[in-house]
C-alpha atoms as a PDB file:
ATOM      1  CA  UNK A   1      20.927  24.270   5.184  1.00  0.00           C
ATOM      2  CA  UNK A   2      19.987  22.719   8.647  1.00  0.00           C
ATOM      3  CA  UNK A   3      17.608  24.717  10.367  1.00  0.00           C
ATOM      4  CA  UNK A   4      17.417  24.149  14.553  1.00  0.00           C
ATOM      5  CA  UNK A   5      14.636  22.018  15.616  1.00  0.00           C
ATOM      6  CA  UNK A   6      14.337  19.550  18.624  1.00  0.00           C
ATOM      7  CA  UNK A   7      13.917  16.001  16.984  1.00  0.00           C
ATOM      8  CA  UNK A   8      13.266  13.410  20.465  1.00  0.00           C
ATOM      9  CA  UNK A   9      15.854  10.484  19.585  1.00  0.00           C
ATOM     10  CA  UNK A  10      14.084   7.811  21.528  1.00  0.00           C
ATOM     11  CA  UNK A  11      10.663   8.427  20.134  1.00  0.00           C
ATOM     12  CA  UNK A  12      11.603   7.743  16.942  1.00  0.00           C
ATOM     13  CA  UNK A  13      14.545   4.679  17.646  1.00  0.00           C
ATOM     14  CA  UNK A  14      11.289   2.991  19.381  1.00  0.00           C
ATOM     15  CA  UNK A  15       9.059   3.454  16.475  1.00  0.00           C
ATOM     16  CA  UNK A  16      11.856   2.269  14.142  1.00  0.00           C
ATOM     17  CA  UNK A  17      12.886  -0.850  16.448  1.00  0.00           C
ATOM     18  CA  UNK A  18       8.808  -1.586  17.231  1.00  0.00           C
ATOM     19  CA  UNK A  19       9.050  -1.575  13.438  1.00  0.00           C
ATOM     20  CA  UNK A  20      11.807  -4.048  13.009  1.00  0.00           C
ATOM     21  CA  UNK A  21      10.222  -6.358  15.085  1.00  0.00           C
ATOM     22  CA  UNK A  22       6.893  -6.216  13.603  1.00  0.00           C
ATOM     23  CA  UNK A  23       8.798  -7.334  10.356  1.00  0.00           C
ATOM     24  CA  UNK A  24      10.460  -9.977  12.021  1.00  0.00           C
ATOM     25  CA  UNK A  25       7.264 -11.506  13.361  1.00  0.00           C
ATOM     26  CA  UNK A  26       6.023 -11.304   9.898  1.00  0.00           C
ATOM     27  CA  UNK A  27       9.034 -13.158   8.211  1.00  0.00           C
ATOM     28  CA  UNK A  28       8.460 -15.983  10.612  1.00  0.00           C
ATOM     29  CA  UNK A  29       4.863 -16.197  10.302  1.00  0.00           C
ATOM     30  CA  UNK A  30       5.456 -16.202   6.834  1.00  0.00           C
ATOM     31  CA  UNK A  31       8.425 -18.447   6.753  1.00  0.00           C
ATOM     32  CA  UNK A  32       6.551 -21.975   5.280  1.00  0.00           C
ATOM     33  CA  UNK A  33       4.848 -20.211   2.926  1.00  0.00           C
ATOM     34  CA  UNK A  34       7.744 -19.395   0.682  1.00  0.00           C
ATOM     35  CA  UNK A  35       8.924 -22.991   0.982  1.00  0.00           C
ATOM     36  CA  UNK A  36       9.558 -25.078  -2.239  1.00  0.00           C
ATOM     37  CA  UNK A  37       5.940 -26.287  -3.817  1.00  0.00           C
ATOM     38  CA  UNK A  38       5.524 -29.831  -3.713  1.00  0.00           C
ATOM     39  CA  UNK A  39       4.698 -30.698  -8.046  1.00  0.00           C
ATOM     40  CA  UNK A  40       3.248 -34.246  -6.944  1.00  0.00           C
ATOM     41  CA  UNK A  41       0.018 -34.743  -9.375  1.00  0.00           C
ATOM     42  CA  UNK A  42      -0.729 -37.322  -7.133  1.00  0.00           C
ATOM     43  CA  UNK A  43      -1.074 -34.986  -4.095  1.00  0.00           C
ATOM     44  CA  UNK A  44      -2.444 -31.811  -5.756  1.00  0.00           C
ATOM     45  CA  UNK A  45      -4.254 -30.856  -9.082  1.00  0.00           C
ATOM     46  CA  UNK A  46      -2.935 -28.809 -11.354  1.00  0.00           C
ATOM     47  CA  UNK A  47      -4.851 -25.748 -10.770  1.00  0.00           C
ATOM     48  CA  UNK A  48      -3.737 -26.034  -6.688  1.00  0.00           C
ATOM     49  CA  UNK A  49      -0.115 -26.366  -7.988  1.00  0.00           C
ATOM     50  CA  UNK A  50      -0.527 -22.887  -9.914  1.00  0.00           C
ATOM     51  CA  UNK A  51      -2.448 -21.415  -6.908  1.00  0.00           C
ATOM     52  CA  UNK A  52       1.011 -22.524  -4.734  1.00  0.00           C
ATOM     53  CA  UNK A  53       3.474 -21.284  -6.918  1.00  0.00           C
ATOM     54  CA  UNK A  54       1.366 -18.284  -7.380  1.00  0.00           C
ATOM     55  CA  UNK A  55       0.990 -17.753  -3.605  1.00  0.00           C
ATOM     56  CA  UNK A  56       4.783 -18.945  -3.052  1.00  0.00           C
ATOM     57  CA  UNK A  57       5.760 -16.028  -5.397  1.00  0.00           C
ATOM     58  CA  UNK A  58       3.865 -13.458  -3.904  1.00  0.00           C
ATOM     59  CA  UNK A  59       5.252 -14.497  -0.481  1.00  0.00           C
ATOM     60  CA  UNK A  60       8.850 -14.017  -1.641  1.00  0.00           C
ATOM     61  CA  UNK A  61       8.088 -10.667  -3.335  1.00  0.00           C
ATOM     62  CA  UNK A  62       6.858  -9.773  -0.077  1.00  0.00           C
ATOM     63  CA  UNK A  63       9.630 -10.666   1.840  1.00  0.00           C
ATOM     64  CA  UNK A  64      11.823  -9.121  -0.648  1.00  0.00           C
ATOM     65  CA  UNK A  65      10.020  -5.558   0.184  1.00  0.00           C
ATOM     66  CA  UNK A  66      10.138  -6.462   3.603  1.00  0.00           C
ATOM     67  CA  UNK A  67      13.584  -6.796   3.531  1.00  0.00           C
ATOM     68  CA  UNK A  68      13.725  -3.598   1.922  1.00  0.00           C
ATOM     69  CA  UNK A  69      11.905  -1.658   4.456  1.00  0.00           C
ATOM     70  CA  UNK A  70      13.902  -3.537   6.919  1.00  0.00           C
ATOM     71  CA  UNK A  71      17.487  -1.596   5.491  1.00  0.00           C
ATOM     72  CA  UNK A  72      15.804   1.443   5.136  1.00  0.00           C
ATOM     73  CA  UNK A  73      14.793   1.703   8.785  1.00  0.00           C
ATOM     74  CA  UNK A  74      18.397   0.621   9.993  1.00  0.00           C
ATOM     75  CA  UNK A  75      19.663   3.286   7.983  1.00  0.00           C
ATOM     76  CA  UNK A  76      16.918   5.475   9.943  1.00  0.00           C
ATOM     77  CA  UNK A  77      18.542   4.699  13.666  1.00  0.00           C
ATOM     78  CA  UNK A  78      22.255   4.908  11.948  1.00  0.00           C
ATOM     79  CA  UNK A  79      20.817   8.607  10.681  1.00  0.00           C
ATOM     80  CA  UNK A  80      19.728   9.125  14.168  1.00  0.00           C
ATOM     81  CA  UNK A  81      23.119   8.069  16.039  1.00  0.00           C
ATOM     82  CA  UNK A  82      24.591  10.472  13.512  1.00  0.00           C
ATOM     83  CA  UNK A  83      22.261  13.301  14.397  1.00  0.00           C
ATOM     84  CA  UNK A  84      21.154  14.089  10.744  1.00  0.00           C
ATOM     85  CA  UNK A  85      17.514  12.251  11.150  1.00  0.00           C
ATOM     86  CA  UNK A  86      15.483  14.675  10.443  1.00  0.00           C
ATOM     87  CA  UNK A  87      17.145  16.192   7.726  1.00  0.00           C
ATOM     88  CA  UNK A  88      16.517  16.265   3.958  1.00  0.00           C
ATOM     89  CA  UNK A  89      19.475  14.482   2.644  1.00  0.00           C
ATOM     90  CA  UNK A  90      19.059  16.901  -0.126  1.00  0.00           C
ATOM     91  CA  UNK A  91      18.864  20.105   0.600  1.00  0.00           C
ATOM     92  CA  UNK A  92      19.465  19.725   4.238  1.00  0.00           C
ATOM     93  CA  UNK A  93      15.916  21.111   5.759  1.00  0.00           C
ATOM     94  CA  UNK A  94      13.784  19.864   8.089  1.00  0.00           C
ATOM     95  CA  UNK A  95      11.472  17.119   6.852  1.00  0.00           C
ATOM     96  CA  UNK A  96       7.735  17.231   7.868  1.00  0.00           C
ATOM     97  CA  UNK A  97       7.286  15.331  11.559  1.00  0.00           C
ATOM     98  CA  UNK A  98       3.948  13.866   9.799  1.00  0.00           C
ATOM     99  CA  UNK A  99       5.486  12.788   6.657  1.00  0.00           C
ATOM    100  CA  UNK A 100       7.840  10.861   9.373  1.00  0.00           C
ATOM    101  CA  UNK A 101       5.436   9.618  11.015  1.00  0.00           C
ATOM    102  CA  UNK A 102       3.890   8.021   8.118  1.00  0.00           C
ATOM    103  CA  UNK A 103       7.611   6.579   7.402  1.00  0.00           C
ATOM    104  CA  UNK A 104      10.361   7.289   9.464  1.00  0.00           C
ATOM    105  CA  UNK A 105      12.743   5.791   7.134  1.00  0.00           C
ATOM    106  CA  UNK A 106      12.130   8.851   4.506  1.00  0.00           C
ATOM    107  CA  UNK A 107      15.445  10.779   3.450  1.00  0.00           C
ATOM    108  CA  UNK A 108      13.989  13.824   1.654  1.00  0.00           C
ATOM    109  CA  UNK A 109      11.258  16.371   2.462  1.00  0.00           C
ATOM    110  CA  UNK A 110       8.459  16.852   0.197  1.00  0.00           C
ATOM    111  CA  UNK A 111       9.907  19.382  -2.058  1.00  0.00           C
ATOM    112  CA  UNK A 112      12.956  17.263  -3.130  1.00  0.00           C
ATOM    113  CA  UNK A 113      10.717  13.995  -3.192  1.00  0.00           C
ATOM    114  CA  UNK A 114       8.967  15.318  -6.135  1.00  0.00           C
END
């Protein structure tokens, strides 16, 4: 059951879309890094190739978990249009401002989380 409490709107859309943008600087940064590795023995040993495809697969895991994060905090500013951020999807109370702060794309409060 929803209990009244003032939740400011634009604090958190500008913590969610300074977070979106954040991840969108990463992706580029991290754009070539994901790129197909090169298997030339002539250009690289074969302990660099593993380190590549090592590196190249923990650069798409990553982006994979950022894209993640990325739908969760869209579904964050669609919660907030909708007036129910905020809100244990649950059981419908208030979650925690500092467990939002720590993610603002969280859906339950601490009591249904565990």
């Amino acid at each position: 059951m929803k209990t009244e409490r003032k939740i400011n709107p634009d604090h958190w859309r500008l913590k969610i879309t300074d977070r979106l943008s954040v991840l969108t600087l990463d992706d580029d940064a991290a754009s070539n890094s994901r790129d197909t590795v090169d298997l030339d023995q002539t250009k690289l040993g074969r302990l660099s190739r593993m380190d590549a495809l090592q590196a190249q697969s923990m650069n798409q895991a990553i982006a994979v978990r950022r894209n993640q994060e990325r739908q969760r905090l869209k579904a964050a500013l669609k919660r907030i249009e909708d007036d129910e951020f905020g809100y244990c999807s649950m059981c419908g109370d208030p979650i925690a401002i500092k467990r939002l702060e720590l993610d603002p794309s969280t859906v339950n409060c601490i009591g249904c989380s565990r």
